[in-house]
C-alpha atoms as a PDB file:
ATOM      1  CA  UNK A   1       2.601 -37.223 -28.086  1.00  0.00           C
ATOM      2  CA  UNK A   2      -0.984 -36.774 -26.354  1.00  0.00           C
ATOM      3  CA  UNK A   3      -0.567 -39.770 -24.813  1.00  0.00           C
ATOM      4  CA  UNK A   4       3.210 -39.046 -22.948  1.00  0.00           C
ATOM      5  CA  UNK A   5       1.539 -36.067 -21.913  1.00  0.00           C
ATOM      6  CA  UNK A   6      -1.042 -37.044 -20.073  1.00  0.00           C
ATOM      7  CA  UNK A   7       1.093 -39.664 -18.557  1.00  0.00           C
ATOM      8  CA  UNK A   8       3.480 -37.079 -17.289  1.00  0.00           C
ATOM      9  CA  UNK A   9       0.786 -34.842 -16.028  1.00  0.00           C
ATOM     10  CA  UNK A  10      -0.428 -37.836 -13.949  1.00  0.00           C
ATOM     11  CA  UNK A  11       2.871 -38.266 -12.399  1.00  0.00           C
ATOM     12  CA  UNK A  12       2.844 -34.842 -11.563  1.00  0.00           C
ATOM     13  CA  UNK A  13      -0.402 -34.500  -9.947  1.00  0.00           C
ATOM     14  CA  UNK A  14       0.097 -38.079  -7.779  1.00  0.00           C
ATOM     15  CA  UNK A  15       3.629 -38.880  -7.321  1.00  0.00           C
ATOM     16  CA  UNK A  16       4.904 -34.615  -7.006  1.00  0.00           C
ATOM     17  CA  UNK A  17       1.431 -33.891  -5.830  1.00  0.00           C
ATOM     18  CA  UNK A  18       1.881 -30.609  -7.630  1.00  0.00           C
ATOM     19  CA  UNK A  19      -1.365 -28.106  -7.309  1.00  0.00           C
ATOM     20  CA  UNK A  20      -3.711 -27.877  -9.811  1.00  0.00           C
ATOM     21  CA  UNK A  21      -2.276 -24.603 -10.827  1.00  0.00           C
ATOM     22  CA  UNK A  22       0.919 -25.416 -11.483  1.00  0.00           C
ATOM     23  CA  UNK A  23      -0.262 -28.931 -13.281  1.00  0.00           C
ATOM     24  CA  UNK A  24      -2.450 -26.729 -15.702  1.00  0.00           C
ATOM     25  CA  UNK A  25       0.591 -24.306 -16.393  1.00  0.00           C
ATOM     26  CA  UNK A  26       2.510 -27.789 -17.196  1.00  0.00           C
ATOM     27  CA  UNK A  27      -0.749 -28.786 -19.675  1.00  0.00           C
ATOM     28  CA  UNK A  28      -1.118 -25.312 -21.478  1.00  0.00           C
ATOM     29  CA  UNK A  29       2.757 -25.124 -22.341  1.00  0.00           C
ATOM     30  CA  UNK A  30       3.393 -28.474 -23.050  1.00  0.00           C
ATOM     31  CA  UNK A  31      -0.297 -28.423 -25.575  1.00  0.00           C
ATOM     32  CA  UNK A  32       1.091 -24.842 -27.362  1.00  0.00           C
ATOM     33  CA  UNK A  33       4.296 -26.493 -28.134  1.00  0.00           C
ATOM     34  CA  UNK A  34       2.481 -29.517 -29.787  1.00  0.00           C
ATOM     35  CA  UNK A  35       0.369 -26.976 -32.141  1.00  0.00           C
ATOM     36  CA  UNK A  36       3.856 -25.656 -33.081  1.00  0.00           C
ATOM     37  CA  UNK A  37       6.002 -28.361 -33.647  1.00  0.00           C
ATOM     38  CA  UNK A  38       3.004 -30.492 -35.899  1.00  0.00           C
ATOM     39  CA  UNK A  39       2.899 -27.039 -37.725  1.00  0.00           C
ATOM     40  CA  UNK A  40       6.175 -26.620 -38.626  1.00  0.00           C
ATOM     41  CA  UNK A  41       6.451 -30.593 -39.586  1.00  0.00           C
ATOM     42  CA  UNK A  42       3.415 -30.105 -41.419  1.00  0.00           C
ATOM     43  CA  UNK A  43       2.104 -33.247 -39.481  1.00  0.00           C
ATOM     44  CA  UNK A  44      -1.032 -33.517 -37.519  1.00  0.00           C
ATOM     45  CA  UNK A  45      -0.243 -32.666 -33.803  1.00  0.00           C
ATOM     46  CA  UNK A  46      -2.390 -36.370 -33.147  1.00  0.00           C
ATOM     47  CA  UNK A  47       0.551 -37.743 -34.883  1.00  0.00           C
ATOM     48  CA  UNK A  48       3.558 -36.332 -33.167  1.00  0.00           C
ATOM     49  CA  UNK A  49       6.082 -38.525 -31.421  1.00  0.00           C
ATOM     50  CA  UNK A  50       8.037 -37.419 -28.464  1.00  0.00           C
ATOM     51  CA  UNK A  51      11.327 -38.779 -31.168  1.00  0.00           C
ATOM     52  CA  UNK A  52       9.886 -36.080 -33.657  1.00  0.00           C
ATOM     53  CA  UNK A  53      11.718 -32.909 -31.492  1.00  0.00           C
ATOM     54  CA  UNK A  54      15.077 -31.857 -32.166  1.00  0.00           C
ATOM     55  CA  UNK A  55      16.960 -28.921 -31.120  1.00  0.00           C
ATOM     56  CA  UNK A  56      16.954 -27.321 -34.067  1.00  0.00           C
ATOM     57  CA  UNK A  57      12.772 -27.253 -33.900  1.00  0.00           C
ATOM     58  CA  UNK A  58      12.730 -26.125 -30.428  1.00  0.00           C
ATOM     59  CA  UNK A  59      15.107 -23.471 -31.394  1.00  0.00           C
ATOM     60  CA  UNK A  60      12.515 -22.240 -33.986  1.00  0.00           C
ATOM     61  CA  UNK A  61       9.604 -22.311 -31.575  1.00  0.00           C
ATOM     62  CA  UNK A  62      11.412 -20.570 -28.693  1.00  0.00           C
ATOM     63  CA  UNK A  63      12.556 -17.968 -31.623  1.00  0.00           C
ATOM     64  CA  UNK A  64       8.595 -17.792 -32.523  1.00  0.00           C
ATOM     65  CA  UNK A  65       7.529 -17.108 -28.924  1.00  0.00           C
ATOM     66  CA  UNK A  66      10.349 -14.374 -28.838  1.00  0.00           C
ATOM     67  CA  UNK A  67       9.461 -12.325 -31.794  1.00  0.00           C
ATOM     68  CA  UNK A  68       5.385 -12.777 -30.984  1.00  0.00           C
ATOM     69  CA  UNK A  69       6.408 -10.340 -28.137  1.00  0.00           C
ATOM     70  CA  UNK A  70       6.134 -12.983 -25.030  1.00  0.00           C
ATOM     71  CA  UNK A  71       7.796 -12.419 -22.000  1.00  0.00           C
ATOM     72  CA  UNK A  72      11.557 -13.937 -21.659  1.00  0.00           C
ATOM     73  CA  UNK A  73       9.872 -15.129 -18.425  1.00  0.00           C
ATOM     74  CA  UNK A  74       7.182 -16.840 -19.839  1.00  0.00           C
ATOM     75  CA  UNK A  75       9.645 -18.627 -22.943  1.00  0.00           C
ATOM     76  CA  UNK A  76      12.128 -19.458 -20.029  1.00  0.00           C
ATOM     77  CA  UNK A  77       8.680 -21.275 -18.374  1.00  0.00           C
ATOM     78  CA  UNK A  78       7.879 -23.093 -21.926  1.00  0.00           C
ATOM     79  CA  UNK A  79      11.614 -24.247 -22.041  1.00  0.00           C
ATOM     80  CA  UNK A  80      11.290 -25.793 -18.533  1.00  0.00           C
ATOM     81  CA  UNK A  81       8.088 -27.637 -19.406  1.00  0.00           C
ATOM     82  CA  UNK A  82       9.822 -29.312 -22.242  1.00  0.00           C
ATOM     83  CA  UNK A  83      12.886 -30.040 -20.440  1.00  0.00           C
ATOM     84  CA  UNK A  84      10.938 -31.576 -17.333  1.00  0.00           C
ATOM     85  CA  UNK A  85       8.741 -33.761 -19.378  1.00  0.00           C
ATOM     86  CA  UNK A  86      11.467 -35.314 -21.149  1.00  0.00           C
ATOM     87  CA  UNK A  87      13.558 -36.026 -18.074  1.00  0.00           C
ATOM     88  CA  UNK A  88      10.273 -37.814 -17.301  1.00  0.00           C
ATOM     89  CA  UNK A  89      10.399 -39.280 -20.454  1.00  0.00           C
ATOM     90  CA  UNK A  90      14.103 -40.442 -19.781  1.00  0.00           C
ATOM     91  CA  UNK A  91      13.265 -42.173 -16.105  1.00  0.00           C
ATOM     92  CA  UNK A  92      10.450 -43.775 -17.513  1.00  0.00           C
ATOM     93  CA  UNK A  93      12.626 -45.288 -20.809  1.00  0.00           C
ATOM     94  CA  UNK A  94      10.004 -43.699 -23.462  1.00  0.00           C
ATOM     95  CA  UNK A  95      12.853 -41.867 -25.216  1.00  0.00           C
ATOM     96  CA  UNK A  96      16.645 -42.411 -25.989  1.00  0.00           C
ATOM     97  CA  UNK A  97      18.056 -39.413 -25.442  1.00  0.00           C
ATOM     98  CA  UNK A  98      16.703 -36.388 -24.602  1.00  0.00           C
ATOM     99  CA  UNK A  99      16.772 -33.810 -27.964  1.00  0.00           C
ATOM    100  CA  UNK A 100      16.248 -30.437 -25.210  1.00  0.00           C
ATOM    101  CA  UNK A 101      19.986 -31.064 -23.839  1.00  0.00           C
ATOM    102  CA  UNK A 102      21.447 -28.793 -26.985  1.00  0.00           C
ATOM    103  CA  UNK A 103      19.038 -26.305 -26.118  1.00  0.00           C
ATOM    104  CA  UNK A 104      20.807 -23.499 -24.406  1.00  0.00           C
ATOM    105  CA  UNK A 105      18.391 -21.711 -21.463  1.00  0.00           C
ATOM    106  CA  UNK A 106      17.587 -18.223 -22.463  1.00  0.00           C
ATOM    107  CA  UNK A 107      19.383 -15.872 -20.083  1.00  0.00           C
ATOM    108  CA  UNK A 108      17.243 -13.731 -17.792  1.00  0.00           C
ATOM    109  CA  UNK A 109      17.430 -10.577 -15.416  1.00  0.00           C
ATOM    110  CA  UNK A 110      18.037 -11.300 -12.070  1.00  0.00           C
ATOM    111  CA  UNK A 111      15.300  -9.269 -10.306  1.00  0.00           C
ATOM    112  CA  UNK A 112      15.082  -8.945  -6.527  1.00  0.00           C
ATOM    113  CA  UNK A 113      11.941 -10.467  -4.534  1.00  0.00           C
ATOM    114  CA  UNK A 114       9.662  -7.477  -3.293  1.00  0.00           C
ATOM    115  CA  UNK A 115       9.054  -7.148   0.083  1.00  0.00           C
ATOM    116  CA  UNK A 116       7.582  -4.481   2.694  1.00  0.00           C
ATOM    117  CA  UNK A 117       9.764  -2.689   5.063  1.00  0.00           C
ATOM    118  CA  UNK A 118       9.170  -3.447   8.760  1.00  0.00           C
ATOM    119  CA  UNK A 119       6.285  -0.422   9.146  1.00  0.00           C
ATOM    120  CA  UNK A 120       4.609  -1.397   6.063  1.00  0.00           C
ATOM    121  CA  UNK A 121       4.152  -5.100   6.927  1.00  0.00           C
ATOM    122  CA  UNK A 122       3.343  -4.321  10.718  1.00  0.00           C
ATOM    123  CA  UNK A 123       0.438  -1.941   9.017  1.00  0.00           C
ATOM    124  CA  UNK A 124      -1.134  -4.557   6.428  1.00  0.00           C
ATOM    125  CA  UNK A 125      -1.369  -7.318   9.485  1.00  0.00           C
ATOM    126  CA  UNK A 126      -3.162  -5.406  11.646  1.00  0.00           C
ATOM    127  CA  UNK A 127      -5.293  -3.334   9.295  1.00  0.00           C
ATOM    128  CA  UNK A 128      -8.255  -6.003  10.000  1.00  0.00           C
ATOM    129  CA  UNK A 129      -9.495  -4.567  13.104  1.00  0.00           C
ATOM    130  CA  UNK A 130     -12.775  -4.511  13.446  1.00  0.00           C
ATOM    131  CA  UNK A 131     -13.967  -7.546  15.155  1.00  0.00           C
ATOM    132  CA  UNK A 132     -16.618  -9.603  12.473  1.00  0.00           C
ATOM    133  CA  UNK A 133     -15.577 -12.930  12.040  1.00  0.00           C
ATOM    134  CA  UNK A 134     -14.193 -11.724   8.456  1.00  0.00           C
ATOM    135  CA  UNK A 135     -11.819  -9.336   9.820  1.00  0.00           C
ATOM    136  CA  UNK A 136     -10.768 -11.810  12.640  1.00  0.00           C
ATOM    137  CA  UNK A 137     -10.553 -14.328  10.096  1.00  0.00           C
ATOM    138  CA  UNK A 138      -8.510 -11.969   7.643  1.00  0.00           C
ATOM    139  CA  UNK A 139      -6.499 -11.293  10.774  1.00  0.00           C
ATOM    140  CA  UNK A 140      -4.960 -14.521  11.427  1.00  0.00           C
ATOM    141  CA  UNK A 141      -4.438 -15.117   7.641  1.00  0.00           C
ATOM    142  CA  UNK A 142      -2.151 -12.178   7.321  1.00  0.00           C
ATOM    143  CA  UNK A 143      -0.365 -12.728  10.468  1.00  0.00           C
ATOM    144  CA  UNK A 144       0.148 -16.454   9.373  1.00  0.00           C
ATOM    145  CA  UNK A 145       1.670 -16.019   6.164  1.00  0.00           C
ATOM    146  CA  UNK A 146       4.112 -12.880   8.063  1.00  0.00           C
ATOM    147  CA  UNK A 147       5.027 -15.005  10.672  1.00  0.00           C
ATOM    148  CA  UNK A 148       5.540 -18.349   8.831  1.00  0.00           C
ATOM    149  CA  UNK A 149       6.679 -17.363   5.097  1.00  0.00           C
ATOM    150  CA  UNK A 150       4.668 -20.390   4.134  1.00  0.00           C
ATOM    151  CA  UNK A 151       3.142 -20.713   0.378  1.00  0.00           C
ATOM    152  CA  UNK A 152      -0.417 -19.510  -0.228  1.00  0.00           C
ATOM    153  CA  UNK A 153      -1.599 -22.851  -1.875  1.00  0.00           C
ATOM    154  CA  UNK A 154       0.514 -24.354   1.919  1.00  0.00           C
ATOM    155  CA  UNK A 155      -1.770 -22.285   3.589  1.00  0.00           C
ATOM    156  CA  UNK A 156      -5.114 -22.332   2.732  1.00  0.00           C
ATOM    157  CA  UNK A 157      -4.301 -26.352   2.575  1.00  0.00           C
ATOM    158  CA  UNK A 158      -3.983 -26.551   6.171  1.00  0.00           C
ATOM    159  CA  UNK A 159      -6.419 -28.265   8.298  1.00  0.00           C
ATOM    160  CA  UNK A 160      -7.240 -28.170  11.527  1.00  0.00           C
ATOM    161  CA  UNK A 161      -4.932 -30.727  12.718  1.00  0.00           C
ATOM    162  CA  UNK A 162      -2.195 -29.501  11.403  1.00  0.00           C
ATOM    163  CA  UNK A 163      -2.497 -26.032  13.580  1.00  0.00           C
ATOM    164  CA  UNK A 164      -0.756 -26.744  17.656  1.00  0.00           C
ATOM    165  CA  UNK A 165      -1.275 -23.321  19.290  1.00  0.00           C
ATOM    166  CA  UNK A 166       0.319 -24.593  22.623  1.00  0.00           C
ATOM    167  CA  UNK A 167       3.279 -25.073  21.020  1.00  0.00           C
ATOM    168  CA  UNK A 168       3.231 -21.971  18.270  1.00  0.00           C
ATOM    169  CA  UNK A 169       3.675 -24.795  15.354  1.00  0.00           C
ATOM    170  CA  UNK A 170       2.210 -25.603  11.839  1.00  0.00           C
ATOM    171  CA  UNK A 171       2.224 -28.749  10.293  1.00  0.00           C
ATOM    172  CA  UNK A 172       3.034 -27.370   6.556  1.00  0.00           C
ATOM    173  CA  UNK A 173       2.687 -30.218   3.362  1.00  0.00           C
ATOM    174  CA  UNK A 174       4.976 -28.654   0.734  1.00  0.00           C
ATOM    175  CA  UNK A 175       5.752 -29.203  -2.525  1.00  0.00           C
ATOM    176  CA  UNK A 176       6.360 -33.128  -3.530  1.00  0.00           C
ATOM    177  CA  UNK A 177       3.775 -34.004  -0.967  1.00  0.00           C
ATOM    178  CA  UNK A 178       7.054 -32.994   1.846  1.00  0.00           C
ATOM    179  CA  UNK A 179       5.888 -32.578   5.243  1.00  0.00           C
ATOM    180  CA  UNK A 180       7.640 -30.015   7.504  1.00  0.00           C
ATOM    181  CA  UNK A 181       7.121 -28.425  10.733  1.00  0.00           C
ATOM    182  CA  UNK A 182       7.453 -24.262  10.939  1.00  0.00           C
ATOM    183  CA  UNK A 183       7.137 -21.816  13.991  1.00  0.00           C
ATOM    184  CA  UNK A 184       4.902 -18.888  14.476  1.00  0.00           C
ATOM    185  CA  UNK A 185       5.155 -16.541  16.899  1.00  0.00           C
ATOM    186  CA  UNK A 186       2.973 -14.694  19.340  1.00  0.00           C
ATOM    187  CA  UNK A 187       0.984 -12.582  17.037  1.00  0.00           C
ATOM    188  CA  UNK A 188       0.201 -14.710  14.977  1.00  0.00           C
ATOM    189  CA  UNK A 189      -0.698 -17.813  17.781  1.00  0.00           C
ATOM    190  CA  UNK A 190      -3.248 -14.496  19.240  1.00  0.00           C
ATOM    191  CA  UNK A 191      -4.667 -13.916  16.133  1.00  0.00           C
ATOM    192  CA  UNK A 192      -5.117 -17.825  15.327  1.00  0.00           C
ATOM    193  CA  UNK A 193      -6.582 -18.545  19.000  1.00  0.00           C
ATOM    194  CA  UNK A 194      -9.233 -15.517  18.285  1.00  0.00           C
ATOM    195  CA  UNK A 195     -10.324 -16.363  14.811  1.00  0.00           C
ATOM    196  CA  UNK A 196     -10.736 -20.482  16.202  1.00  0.00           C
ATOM    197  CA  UNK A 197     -12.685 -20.038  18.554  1.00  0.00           C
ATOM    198  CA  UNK A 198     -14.803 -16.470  18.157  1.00  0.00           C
ATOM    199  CA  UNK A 199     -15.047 -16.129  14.401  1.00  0.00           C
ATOM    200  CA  UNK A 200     -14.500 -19.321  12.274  1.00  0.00           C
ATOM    201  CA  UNK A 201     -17.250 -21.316  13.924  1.00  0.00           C
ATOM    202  CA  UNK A 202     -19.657 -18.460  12.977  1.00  0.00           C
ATOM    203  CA  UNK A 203     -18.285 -18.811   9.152  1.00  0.00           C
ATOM    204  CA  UNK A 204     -17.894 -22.712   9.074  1.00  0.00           C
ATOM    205  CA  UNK A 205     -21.445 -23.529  10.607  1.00  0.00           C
ATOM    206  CA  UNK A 206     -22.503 -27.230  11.242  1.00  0.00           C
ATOM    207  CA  UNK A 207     -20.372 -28.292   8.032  1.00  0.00           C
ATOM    208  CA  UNK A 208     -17.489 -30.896   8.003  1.00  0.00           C
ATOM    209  CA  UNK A 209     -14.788 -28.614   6.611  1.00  0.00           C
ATOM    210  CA  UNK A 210     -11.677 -29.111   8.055  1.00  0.00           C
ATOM    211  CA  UNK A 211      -9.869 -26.235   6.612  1.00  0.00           C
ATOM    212  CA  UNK A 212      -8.263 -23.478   8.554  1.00  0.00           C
ATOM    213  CA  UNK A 213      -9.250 -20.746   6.861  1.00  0.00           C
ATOM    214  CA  UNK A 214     -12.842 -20.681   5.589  1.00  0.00           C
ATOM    215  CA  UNK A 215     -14.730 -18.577   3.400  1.00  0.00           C
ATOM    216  CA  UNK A 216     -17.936 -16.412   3.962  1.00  0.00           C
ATOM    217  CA  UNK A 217     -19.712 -19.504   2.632  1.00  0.00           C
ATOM    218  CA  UNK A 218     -18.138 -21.679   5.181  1.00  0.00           C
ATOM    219  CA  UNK A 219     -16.181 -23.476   2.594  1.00  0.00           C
ATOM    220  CA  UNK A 220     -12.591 -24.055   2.383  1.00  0.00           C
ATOM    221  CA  UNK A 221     -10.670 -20.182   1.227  1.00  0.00           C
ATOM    222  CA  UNK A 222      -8.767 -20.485  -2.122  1.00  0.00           C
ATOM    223  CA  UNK A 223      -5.343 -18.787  -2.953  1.00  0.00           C
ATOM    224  CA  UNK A 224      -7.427 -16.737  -5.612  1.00  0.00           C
ATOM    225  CA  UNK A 225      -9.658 -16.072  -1.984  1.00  0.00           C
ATOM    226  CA  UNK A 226      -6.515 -15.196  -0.532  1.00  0.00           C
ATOM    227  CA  UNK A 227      -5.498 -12.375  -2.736  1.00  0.00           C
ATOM    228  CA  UNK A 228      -8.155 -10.910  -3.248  1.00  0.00           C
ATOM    229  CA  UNK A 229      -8.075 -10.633   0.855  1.00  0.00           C
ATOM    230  CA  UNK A 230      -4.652  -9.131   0.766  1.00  0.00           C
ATOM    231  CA  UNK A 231      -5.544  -6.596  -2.408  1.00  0.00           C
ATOM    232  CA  UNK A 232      -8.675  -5.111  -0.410  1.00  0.00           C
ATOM    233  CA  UNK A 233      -6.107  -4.609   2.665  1.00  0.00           C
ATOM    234  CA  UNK A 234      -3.469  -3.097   0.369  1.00  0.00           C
ATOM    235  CA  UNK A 235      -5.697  -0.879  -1.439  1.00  0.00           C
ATOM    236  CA  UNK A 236      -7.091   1.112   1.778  1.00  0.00           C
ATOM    237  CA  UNK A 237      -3.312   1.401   3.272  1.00  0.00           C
ATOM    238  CA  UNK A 238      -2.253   2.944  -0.533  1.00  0.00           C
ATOM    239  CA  UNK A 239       0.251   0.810  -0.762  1.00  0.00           C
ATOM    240  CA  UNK A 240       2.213   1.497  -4.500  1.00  0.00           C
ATOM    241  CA  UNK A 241       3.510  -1.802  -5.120  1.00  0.00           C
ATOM    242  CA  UNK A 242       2.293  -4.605  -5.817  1.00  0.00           C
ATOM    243  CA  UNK A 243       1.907  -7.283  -3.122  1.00  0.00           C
ATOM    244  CA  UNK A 244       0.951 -11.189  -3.143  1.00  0.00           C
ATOM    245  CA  UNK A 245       0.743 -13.864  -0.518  1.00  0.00           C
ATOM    246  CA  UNK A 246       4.239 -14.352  -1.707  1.00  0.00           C
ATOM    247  CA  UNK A 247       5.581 -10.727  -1.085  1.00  0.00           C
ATOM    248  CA  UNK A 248       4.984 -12.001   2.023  1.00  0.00           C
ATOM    249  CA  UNK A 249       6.752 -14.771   2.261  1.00  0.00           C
ATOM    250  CA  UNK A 250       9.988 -12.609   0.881  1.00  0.00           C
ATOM    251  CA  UNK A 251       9.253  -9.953   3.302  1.00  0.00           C
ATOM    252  CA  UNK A 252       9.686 -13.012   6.076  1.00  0.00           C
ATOM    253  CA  UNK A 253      12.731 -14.228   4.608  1.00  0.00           C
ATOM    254  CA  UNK A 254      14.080 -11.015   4.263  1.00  0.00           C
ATOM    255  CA  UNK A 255      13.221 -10.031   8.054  1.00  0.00           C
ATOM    256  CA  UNK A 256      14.546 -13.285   9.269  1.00  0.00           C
ATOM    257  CA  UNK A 257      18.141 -13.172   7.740  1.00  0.00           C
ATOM    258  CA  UNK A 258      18.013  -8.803   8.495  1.00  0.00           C
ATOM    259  CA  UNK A 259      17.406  -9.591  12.335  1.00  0.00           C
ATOM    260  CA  UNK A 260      20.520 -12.707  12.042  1.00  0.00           C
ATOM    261  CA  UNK A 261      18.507 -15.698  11.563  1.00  0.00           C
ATOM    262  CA  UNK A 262      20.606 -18.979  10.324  1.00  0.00           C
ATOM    263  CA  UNK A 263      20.228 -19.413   6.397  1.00  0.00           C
ATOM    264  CA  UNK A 264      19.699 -23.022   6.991  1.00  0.00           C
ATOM    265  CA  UNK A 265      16.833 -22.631   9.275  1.00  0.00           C
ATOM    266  CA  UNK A 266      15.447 -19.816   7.407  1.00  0.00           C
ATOM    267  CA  UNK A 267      16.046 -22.712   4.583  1.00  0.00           C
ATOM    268  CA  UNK A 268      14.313 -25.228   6.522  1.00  0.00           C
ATOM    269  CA  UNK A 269      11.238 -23.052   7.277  1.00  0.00           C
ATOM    270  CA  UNK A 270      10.727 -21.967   3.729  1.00  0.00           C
ATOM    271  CA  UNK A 271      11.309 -25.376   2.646  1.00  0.00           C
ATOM    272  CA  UNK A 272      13.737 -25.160   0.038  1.00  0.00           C
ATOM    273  CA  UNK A 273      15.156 -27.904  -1.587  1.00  0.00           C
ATOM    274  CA  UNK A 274      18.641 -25.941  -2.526  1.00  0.00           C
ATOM    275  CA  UNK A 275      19.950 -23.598  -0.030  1.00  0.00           C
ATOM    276  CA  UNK A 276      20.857 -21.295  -2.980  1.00  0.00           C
ATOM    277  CA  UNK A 277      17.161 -20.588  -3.024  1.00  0.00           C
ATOM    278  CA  UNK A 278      17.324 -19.053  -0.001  1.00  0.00           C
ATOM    279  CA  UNK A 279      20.873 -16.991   0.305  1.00  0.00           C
ATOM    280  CA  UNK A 280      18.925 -14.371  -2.605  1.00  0.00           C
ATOM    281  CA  UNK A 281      17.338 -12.609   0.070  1.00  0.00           C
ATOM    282  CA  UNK A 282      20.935 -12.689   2.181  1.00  0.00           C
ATOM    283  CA  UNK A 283      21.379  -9.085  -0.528  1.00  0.00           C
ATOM    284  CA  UNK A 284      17.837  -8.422  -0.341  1.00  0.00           C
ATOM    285  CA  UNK A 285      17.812  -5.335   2.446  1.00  0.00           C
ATOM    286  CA  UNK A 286      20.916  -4.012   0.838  1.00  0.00           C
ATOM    287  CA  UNK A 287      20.105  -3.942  -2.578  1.00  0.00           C
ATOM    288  CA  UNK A 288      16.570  -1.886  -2.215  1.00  0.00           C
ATOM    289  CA  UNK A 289      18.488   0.357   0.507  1.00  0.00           C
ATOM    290  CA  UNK A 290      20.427   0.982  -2.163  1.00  0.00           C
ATOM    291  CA  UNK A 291      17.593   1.867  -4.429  1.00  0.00           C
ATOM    292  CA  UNK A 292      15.350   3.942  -3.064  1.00  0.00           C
ATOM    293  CA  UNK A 293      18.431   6.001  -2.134  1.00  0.00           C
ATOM    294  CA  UNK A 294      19.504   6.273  -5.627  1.00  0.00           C
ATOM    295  CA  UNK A 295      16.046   7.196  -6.561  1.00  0.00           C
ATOM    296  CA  UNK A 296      15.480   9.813  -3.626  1.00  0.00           C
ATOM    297  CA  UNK A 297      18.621  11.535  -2.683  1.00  0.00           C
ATOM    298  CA  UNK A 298      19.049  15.041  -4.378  1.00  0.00           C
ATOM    299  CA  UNK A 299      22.546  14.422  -4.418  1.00  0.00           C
ATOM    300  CA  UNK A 300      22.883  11.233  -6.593  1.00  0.00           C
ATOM    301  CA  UNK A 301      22.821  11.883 -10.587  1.00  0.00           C
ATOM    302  CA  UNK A 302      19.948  10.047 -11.761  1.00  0.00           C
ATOM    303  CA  UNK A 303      21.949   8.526 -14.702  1.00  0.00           C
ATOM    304  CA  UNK A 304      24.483   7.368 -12.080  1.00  0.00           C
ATOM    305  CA  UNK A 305      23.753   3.796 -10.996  1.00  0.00           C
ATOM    306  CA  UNK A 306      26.939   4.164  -8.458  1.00  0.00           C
ATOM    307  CA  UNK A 307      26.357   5.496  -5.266  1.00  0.00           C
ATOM    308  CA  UNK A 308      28.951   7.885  -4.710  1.00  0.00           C
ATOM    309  CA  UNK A 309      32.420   7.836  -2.294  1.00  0.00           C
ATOM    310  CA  UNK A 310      32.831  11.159  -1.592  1.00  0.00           C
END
């Protein structure tokens, strides 16, 4: 089974050109479920063949992660390992049939994106202000990922060539190694233009990097980098929730479609494959209207999810 494995995770890593993240996720699910499945067959897990799983096993490993206390999320993630690797299988003619497709997919709560209201955004962008190359740096990073909804790992991949300020236009390589082109607008070309040419040769130096966004060290910023940026900016608004570089790409989406942007551009900048993807933010504004009046309004029963007609 080792040996499918790493096979698959090579195809993911050159042909999807997935990031090392998400390959490692793919590695640490796919390994647990080995340790499981040799367990239960009382085989050793050097021995397993990818013929050896049948739905009735996976059944009793997905029921094992369930009452260990893990996450529906996380079992949901396990499931789609499996089921990914052997469709891989499948293409590749290593396997028959595919044992997953009696597997039912565990059913989940449909939880809406977070974003930040208007105010809240337009205060985290421009909370950088003093002018060290860090802030001016930190800057353009937030106004980039506000103004373009692009990925954090899309982000701190881009390169200097891939940045055309006179035309307000990145040069964004997605996910499956998918090129697309996305807008940014004034802000963010201002805060770009400043941190180019006043703080990032300060932080770069003499060095070859052709990242965008550098760190202290002058070397290229990671996403971890890039969190821990947004966090420290957070923290001294006092901003409650919880917010990632990818509560701001919802909070883009979201603004987009509030202010009567096309879904299928919005689609095109976010680069989703499906355009179902995308149409979940379409209730977005609505829905947390809709809750934090439910939660603040003195005249709504708090054990009343409706909100009332008269």
């Amino acid at each position: 089974m080792y040996s499918y494995i790493d096979s698959f995770i090579h195809y993911l890593e050159a042909e999807k050109n997935y990031s090392p993240r998400t390959v490692a996720s793919y590695r640490r699910d796919l390994f647990h479920g080995v340790d499981f499945f040799a367990g239960a067959l009382g085989r050793r897990d050097s021995d397993l063949e990818p013929a050896d799983l049948d739905p009735g096993l996976m059944r009793s490993y997905l029921g094992d992660l369930f009452y260990s206390g893990l996450a529906k999320t996380s079992i949901a993630r396990r499931l789609a390992a499996w089921r990914s690797f052997y469709r891989y299988l499948g293409r590749e003619g290593l396997v028959e049939k595919n044992p997953l497709r009696g597997v039912a997919s565990l059913k989940l709560e449909k939880r809406l994106p977070q974003f930040l209201f208007r105010e809240e955004c337009g205060a985290l962008v421009e909370s950088p202000r003093c002018g060290d190359p860090l802030s001016l740096r930190d800057r353009a990073l937030l106004e980039t990922l506000y103004a373009s909804g692009i990925r954090v790992g899309e982000l701190v991949g881009l390169d200097l060539e891939n940045v055309n300020l006179a035309r307000g236009e990145l040069l964004v390589m997605g996910k499956g190694a998918k090129e697309r082109v996305v807008p940014i607008g004034t802000c963010a070309v201002e805060a770009l233009n400043a941190y180019l040419e006043l703080a990032r040769p300060r932080l770069s130096g003499n060095g070859g990097e052709r990242a965008v966004f550098v760190n202290h060290k002058g070397g290229r910023l990671t996403d971890r980098g890039v969190r821990k940026i947004i966090k420290k900016y957070v923290g001294r608004l006092g901003i409650q929730n919880t917010v990632s570089p990818h509560t701001l790409r919802h909070t883009f989406a979201t603004h987009m479609l509030d202010g009567g942007a096309d879904l299928r551009a919005v689609q095109e900048m976010l680069g989703h494959k499906n355009l179902s993807t995308t149409q979940k933010y379409t209730h977005l504004t609505r829905e947390k209207l809709k809750e934090v009046y439910l939660k603040s309004h003195p005249r709504v029963r708090m054990d009343n999810d409706r909100i009332p007609t008269d």
